[in-house]
PDB file of N, CA and C in Angstrom:
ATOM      1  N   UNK A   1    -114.905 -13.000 -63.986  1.00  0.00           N
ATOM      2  CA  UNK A   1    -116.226 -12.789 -63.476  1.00  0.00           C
ATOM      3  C   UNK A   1    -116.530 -11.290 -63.513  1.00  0.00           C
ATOM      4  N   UNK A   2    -117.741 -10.939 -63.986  1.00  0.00           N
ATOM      5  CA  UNK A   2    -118.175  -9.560 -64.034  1.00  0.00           C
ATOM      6  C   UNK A   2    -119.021  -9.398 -62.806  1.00  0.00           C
ATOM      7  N   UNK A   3    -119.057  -8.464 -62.715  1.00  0.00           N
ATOM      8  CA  UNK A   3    -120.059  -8.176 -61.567  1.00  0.00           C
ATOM      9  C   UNK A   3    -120.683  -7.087 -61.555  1.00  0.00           C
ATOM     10  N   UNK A   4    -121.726  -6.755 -61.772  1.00  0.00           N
ATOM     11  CA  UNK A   4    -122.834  -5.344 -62.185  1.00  0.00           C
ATOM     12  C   UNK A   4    -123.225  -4.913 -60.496  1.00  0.00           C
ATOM     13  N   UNK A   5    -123.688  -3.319 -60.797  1.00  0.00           N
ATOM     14  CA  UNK A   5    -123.769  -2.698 -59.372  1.00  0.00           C
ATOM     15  C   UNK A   5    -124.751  -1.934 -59.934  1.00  0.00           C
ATOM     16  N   UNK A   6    -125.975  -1.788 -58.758  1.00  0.00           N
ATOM     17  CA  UNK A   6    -127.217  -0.943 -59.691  1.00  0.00           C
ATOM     18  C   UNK A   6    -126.638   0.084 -58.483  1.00  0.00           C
ATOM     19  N   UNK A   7    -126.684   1.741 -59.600  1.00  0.00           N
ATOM     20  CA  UNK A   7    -126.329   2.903 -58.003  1.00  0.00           C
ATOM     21  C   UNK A   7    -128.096   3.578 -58.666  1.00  0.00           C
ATOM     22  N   UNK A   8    -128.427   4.170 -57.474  1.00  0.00           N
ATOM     23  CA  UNK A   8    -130.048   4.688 -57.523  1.00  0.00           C
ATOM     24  C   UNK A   8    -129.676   6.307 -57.949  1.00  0.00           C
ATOM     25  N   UNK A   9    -130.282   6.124 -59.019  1.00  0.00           N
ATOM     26  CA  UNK A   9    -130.401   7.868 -59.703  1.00  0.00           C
ATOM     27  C   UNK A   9    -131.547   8.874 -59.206  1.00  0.00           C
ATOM     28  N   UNK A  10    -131.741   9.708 -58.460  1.00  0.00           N
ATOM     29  CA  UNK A  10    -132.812  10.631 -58.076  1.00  0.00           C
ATOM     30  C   UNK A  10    -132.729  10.951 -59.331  1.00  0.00           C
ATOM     31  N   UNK A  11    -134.439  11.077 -59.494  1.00  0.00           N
ATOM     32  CA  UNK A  11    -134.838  11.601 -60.445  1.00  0.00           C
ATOM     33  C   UNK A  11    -135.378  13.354 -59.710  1.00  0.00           C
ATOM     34  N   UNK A  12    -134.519  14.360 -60.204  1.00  0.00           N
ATOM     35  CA  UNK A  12    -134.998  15.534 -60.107  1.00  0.00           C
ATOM     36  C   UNK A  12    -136.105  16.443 -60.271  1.00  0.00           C
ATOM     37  N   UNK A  13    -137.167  16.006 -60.370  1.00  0.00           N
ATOM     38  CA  UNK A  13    -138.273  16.246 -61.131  1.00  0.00           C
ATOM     39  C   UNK A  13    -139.012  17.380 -60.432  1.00  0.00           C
ATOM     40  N   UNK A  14    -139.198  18.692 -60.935  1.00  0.00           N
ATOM     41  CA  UNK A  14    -139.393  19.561 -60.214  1.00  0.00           C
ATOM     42  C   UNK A  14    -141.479  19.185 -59.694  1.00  0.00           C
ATOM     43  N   UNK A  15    -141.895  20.069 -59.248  1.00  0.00           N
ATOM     44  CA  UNK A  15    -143.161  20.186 -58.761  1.00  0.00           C
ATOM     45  C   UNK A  15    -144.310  20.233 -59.551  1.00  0.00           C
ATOM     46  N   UNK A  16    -145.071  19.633 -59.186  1.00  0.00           N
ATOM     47  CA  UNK A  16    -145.958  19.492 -60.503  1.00  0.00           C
ATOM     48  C   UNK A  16    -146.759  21.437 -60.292  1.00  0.00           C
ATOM     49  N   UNK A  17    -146.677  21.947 -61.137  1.00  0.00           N
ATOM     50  CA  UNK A  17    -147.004  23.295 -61.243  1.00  0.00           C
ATOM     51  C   UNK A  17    -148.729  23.321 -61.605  1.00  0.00           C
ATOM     52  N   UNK A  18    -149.163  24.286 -60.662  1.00  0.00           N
ATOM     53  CA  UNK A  18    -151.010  24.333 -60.788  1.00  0.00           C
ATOM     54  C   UNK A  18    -151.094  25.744 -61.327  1.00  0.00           C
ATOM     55  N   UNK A  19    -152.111  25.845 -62.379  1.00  0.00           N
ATOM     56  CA  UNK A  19    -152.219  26.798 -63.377  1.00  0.00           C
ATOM     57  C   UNK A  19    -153.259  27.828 -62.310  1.00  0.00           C
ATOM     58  N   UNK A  20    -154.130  27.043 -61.583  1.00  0.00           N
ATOM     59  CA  UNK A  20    -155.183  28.168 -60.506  1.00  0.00           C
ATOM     60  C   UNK A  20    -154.083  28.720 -59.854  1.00  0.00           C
ATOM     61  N   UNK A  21    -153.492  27.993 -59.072  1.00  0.00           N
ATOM     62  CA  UNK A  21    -152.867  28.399 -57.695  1.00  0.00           C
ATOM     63  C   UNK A  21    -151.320  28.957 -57.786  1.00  0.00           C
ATOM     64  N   UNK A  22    -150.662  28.696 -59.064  1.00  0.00           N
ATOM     65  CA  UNK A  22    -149.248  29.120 -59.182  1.00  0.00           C
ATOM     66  C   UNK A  22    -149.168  30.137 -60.113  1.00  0.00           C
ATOM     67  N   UNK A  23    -149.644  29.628 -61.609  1.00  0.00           N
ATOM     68  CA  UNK A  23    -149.563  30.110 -62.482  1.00  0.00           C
ATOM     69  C   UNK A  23    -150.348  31.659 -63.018  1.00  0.00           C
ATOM     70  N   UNK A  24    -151.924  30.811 -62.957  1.00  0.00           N
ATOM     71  CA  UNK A  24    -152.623  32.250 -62.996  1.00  0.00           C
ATOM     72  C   UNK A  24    -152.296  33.393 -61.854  1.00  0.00           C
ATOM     73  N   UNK A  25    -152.344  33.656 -61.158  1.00  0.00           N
ATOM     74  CA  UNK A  25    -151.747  34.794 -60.423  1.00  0.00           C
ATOM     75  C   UNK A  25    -150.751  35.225 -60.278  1.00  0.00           C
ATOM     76  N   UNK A  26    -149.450  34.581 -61.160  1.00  0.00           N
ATOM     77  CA  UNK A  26    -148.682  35.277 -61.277  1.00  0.00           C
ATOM     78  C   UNK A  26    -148.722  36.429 -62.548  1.00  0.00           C
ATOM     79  N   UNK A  27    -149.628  35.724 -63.772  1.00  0.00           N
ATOM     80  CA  UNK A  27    -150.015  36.302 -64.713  1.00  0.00           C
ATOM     81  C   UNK A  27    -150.616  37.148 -64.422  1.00  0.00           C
ATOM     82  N   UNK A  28    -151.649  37.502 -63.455  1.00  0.00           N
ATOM     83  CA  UNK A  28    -152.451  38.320 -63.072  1.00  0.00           C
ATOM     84  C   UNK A  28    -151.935  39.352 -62.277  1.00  0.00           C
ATOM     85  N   UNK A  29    -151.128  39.687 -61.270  1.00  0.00           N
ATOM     86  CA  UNK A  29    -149.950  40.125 -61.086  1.00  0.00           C
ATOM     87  C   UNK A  29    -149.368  41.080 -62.054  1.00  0.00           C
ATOM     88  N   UNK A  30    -148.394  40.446 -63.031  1.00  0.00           N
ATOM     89  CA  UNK A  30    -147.527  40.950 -63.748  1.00  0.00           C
ATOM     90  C   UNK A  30    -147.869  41.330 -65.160  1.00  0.00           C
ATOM     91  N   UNK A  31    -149.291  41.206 -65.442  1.00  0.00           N
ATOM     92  CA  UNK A  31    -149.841  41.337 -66.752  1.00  0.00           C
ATOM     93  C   UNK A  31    -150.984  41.896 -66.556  1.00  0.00           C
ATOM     94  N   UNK A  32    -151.911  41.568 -65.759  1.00  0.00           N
ATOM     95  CA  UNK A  32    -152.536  41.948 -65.486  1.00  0.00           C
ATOM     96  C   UNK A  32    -153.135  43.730 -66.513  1.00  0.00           C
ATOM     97  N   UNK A  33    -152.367  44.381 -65.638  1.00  0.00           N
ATOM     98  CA  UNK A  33    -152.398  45.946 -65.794  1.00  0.00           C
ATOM     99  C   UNK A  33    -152.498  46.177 -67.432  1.00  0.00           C
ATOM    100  N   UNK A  34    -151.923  45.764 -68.152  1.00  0.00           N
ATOM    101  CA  UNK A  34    -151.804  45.766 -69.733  1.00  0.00           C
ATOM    102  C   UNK A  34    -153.105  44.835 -70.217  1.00  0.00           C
ATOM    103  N   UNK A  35    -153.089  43.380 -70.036  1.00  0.00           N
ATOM    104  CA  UNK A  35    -153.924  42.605 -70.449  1.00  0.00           C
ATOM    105  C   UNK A  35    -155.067  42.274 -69.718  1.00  0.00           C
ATOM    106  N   UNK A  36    -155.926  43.480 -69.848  1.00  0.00           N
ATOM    107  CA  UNK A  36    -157.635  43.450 -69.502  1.00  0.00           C
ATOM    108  C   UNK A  36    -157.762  43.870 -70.297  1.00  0.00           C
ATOM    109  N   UNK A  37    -159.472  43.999 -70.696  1.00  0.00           N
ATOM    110  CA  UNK A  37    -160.202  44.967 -70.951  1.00  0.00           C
ATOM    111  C   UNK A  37    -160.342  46.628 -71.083  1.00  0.00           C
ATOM    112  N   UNK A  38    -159.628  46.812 -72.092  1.00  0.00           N
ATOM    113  CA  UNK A  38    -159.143  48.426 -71.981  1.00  0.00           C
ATOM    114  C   UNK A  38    -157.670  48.437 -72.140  1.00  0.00           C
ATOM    115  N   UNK A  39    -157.288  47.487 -71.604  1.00  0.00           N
ATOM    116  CA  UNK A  39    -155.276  47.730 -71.268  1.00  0.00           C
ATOM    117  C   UNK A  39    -154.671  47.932 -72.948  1.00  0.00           C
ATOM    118  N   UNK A  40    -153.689  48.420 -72.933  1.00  0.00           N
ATOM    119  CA  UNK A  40    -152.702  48.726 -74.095  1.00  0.00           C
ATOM    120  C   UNK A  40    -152.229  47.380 -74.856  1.00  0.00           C
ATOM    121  N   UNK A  41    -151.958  46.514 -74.162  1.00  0.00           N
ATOM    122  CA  UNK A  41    -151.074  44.978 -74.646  1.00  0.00           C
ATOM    123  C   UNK A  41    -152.505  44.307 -74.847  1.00  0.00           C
ATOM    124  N   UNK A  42    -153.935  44.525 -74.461  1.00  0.00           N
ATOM    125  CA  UNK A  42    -155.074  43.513 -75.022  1.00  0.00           C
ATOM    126  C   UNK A  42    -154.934  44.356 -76.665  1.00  0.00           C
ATOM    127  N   UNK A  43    -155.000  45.605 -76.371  1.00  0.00           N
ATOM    128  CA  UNK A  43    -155.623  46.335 -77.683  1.00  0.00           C
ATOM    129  C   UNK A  43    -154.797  45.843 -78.410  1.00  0.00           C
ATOM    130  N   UNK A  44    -153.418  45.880 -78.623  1.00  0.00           N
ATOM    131  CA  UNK A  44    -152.472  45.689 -79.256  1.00  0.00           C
ATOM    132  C   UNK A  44    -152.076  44.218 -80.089  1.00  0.00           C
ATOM    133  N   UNK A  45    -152.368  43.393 -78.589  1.00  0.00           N
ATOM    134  CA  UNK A  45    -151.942  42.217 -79.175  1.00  0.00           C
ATOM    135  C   UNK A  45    -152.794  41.174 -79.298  1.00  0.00           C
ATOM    136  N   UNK A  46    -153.878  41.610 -78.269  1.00  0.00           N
ATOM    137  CA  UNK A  46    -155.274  40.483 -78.559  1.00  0.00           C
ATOM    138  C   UNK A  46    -155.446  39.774 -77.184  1.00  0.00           C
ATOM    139  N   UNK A  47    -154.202  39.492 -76.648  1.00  0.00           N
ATOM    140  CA  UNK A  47    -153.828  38.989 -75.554  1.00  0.00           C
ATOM    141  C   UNK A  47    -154.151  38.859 -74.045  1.00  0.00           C
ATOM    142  N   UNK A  48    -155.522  37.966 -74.033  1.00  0.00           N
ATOM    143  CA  UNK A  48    -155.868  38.614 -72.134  1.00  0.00           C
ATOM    144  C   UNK A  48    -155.741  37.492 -71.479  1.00  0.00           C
ATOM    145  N   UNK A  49    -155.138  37.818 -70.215  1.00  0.00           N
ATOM    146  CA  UNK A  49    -154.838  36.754 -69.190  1.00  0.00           C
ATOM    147  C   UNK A  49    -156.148  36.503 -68.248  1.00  0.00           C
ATOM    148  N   UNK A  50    -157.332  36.545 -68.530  1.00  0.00           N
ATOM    149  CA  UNK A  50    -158.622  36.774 -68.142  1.00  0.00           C
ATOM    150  C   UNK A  50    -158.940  35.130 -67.652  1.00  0.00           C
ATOM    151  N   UNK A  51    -158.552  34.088 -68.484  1.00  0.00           N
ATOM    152  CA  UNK A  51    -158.666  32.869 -67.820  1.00  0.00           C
ATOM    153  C   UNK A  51    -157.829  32.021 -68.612  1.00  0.00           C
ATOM    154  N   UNK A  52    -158.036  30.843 -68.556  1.00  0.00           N
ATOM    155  CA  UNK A  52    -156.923  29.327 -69.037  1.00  0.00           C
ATOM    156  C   UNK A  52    -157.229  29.681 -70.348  1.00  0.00           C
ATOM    157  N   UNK A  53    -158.524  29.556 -70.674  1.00  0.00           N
ATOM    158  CA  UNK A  53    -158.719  29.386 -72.138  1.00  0.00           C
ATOM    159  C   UNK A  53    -157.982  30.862 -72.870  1.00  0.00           C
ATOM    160  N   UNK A  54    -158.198  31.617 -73.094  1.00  0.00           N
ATOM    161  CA  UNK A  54    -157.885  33.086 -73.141  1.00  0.00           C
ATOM    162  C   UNK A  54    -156.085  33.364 -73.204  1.00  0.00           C
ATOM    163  N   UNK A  55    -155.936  32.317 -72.330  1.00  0.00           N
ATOM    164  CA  UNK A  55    -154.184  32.636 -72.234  1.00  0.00           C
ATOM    165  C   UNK A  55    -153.892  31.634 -73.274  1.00  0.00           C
ATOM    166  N   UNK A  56    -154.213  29.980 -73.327  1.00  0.00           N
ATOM    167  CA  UNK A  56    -154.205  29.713 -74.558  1.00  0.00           C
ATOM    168  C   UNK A  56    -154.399  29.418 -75.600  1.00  0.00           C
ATOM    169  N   UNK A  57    -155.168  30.593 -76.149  1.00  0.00           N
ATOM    170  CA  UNK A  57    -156.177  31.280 -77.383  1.00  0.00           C
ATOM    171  C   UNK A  57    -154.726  31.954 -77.536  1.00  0.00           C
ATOM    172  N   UNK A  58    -153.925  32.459 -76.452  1.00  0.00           N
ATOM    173  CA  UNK A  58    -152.812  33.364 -77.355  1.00  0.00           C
ATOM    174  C   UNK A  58    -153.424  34.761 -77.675  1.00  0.00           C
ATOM    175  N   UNK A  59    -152.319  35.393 -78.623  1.00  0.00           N
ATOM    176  CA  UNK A  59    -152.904  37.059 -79.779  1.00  0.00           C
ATOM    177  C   UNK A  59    -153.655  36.294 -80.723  1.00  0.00           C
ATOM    178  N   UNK A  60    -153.944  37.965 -81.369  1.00  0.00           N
ATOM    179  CA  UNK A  60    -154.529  37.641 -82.801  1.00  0.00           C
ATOM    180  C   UNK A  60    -153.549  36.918 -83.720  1.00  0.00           C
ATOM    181  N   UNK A  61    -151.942  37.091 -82.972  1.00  0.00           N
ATOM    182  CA  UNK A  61    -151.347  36.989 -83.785  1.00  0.00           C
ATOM    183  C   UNK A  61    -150.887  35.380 -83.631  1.00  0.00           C
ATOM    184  N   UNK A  62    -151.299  34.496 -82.845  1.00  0.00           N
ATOM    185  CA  UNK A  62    -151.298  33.016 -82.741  1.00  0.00           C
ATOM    186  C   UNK A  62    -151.072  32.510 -81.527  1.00  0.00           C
ATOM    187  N   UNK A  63    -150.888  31.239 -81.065  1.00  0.00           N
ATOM    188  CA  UNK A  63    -150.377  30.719 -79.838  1.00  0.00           C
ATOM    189  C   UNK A  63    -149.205  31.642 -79.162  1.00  0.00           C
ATOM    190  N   UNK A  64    -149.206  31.426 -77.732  1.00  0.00           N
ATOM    191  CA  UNK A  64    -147.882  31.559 -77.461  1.00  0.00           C
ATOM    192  C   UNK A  64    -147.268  30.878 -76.353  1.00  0.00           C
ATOM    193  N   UNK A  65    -148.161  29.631 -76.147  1.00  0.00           N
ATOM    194  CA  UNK A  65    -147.617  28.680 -75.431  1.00  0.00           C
ATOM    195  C   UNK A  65    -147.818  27.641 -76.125  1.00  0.00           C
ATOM    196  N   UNK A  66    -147.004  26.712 -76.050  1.00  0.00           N
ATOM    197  CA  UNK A  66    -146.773  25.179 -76.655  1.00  0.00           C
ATOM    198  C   UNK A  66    -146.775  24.161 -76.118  1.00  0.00           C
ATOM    199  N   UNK A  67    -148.009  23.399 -74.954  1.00  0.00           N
ATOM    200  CA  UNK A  67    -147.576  22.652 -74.402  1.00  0.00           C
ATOM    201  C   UNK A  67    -146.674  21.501 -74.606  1.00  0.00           C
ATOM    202  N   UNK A  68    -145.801  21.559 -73.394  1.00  0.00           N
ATOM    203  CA  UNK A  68    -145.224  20.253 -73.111  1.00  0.00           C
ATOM    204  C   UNK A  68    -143.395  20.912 -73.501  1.00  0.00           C
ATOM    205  N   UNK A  69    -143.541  22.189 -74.194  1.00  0.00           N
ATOM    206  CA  UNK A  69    -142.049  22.522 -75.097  1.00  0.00           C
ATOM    207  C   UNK A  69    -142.645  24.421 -73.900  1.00  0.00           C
ATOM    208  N   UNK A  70    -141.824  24.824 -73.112  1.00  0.00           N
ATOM    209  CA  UNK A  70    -141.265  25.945 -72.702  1.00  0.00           C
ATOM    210  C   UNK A  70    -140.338  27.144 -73.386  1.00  0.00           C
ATOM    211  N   UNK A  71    -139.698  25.814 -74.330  1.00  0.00           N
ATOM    212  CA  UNK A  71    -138.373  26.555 -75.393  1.00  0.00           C
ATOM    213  C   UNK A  71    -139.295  26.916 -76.543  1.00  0.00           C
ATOM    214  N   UNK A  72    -139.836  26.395 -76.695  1.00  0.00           N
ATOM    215  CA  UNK A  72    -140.971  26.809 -78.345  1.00  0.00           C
ATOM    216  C   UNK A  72    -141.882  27.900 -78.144  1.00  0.00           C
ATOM    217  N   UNK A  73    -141.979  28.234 -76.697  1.00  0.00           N
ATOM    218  CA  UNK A  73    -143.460  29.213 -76.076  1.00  0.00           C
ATOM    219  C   UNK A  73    -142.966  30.399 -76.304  1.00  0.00           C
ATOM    220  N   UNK A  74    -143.696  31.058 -77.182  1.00  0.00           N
ATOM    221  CA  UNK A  74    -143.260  32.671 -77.422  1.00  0.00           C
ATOM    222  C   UNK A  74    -143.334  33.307 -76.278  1.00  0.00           C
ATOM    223  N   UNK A  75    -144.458  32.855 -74.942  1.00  0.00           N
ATOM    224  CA  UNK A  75    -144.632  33.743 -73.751  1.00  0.00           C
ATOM    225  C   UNK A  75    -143.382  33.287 -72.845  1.00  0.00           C
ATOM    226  N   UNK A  76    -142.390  32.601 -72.719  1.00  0.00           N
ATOM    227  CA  UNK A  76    -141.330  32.387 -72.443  1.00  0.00           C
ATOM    228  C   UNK A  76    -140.146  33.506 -72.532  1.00  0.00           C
ATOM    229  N   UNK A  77    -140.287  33.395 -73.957  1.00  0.00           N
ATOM    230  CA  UNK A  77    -139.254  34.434 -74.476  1.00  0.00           C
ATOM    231  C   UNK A  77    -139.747  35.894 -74.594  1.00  0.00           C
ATOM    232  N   UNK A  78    -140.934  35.965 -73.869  1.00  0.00           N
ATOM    233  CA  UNK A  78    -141.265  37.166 -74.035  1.00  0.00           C
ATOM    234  C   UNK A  78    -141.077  37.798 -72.310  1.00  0.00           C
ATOM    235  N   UNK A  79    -141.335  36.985 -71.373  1.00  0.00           N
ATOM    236  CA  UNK A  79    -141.074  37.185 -70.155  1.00  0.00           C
ATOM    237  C   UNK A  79    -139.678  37.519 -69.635  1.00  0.00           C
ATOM    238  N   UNK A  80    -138.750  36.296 -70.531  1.00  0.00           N
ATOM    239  CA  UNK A  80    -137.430  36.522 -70.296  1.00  0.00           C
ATOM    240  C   UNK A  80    -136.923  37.372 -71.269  1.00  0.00           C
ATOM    241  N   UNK A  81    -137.397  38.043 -71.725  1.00  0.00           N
ATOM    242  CA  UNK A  81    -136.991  39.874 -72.470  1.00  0.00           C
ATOM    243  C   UNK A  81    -135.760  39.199 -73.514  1.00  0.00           C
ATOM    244  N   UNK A  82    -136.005  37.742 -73.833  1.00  0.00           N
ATOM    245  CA  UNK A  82    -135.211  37.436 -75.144  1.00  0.00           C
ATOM    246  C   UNK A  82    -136.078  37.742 -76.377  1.00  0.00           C
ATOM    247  N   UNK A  83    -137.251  38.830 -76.665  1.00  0.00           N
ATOM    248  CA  UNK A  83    -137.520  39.032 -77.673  1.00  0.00           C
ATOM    249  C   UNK A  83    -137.538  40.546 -77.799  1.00  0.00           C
ATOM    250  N   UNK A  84    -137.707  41.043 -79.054  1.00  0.00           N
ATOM    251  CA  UNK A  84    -137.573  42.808 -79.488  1.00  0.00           C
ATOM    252  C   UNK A  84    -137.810  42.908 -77.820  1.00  0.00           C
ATOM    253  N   UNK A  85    -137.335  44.655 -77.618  1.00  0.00           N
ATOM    254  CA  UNK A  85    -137.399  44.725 -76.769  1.00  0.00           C
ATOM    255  C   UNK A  85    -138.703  45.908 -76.564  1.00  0.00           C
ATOM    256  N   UNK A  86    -139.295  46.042 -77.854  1.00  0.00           N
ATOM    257  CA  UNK A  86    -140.511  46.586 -77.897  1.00  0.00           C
ATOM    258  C   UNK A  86    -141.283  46.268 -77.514  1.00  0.00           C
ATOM    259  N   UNK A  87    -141.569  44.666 -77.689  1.00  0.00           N
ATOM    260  CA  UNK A  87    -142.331  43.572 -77.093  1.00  0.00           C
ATOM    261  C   UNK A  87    -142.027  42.814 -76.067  1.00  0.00           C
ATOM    262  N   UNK A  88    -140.844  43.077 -75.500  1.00  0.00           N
ATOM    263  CA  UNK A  88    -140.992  42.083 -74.217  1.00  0.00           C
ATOM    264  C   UNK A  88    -141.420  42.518 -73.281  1.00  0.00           C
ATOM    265  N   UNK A  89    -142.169  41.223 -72.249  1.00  0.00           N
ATOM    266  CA  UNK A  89    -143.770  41.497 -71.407  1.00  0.00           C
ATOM    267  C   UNK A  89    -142.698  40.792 -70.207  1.00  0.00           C
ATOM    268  N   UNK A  90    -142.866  41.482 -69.066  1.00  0.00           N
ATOM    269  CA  UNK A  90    -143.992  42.415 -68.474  1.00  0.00           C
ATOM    270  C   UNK A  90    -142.952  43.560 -68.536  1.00  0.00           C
ATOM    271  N   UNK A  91    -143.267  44.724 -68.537  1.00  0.00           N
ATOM    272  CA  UNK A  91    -142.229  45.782 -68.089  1.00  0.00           C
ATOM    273  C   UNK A  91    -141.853  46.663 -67.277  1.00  0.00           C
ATOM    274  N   UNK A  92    -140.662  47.095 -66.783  1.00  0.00           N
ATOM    275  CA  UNK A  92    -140.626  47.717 -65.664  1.00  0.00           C
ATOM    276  C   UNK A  92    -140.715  47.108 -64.164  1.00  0.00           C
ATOM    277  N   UNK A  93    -141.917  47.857 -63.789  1.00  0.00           N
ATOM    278  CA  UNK A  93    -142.417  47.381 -62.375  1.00  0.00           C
ATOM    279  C   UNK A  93    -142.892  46.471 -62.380  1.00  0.00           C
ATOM    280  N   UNK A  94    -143.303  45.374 -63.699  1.00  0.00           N
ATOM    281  CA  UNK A  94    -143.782  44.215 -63.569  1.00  0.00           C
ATOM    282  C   UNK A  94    -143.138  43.343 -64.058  1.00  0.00           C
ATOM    283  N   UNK A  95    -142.013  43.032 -64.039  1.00  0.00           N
ATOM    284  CA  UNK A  95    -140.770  42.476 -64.774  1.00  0.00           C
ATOM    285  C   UNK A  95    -140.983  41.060 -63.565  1.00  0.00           C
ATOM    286  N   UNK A  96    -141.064  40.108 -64.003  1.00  0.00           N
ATOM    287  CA  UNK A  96    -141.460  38.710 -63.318  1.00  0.00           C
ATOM    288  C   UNK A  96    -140.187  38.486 -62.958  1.00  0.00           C
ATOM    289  N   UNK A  97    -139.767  37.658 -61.457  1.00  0.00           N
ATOM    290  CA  UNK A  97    -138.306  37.275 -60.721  1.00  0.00           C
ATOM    291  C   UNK A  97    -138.442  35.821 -61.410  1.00  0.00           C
ATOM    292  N   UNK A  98    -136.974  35.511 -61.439  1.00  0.00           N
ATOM    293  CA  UNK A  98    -136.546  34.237 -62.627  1.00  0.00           C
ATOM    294  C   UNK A  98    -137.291  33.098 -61.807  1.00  0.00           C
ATOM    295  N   UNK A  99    -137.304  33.045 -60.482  1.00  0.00           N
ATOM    296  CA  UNK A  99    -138.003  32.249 -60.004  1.00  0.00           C
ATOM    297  C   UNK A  99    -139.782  32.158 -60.386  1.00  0.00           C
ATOM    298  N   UNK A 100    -140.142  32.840 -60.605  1.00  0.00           N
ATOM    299  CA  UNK A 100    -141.812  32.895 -61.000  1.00  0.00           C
ATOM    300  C   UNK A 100    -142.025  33.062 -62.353  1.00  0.00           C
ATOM    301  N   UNK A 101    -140.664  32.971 -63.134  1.00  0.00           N
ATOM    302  CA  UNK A 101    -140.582  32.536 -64.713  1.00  0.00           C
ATOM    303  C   UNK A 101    -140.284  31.072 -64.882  1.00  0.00           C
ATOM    304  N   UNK A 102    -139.035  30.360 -64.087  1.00  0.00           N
ATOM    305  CA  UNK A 102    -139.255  29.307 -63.622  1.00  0.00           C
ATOM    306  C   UNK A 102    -140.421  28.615 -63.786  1.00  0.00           C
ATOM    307  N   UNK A 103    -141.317  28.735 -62.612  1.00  0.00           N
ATOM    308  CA  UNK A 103    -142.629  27.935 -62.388  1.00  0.00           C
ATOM    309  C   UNK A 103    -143.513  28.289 -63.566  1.00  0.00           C
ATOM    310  N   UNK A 104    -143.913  29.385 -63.971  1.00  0.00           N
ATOM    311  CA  UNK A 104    -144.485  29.165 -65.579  1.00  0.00           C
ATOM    312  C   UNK A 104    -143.314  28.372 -66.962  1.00  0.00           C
ATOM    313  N   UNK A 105    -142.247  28.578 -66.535  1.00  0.00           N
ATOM    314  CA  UNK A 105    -141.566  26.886 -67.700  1.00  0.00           C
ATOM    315  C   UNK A 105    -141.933  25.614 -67.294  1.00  0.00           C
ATOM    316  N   UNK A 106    -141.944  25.292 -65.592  1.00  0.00           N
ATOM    317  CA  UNK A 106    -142.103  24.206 -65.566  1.00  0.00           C
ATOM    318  C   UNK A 106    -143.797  23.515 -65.994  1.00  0.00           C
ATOM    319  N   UNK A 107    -144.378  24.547 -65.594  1.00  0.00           N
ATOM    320  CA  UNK A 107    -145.667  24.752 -65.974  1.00  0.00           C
ATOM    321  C   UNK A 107    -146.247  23.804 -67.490  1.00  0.00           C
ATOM    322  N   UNK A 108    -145.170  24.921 -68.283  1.00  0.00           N
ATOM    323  CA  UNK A 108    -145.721  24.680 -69.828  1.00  0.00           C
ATOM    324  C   UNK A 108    -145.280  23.645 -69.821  1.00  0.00           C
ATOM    325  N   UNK A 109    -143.959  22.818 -69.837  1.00  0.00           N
ATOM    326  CA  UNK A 109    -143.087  21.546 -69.977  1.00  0.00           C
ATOM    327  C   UNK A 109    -143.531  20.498 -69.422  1.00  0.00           C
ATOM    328  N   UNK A 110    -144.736  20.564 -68.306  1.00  0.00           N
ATOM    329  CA  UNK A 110    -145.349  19.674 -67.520  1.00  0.00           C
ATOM    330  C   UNK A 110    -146.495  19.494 -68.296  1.00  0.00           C
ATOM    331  N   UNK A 111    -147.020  20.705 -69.410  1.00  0.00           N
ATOM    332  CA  UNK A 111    -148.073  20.578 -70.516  1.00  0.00           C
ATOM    333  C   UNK A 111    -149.271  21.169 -70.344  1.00  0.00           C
ATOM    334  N   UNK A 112    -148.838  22.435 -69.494  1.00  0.00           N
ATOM    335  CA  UNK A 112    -150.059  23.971 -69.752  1.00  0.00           C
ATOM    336  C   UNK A 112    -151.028  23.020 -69.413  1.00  0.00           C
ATOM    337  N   UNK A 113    -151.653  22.709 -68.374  1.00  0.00           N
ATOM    338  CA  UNK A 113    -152.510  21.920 -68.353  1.00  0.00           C
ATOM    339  C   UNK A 113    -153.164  22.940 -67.315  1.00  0.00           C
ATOM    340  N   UNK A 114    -154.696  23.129 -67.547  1.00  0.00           N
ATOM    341  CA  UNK A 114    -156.041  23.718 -66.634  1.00  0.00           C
ATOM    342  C   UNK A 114    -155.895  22.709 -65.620  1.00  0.00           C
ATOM    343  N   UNK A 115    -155.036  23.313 -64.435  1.00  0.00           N
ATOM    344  CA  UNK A 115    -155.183  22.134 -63.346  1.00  0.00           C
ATOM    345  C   UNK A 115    -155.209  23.292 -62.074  1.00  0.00           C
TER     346      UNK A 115
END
């Protein structure tokens, strides 16, 4: 005789992440200063954190978020200073804590969504 046993798996599922209330202000925050109107990183890269649409419009030079994929988002790897280090955003005094890089992965992986 067999006998099957169901054990209950928590599903870990982090927080559903809000682009007004979590996301944009952290961008605004830590980017801010570069990406306005006038700043060095708009001139440069095209790049303004000015609203949803705007962030993903990306640079001139293309997307840099991918919804639904965090690992594919160039602004990922640009936060976590895994790219040139010419280009990695934010810098210095605005260097984002892994925790508020965090919530913009879970963000994108939940699917960059205007919420």
């Amino acid at each position: 005789m067999v006998v099957l046993t169901a054990t209950a798996v928590s599903c870990n599922k982090a927080p559903v992440a809000s682009f007004a209330k979590d996301v944009h202000p952290i961008l605004q925050r830590g980017c801010q200063p570069c990406h306005q109107p006038g700043g060095e990183g708009l001139v440069k890269s095209g790049f303004s954190i000015e609203s949803y649409e705007s962030i993903m419009r990306g640079t001139r030079f293309g997307p840099v978020i991918e919804p639904g994929s965090s690992v594919s988002s160039t602004l990922v790897r640009l936060l976590e200073q895994k790219a040139d280090p010419s280009i990695s955003m934010p810098r210095d005094e605005h260097a984002l804590s892994p925790d508020k890089i965090a919530l913009i992965r879970n963000w994108i992986d939940q699917g960059a969504k205007n919420n």
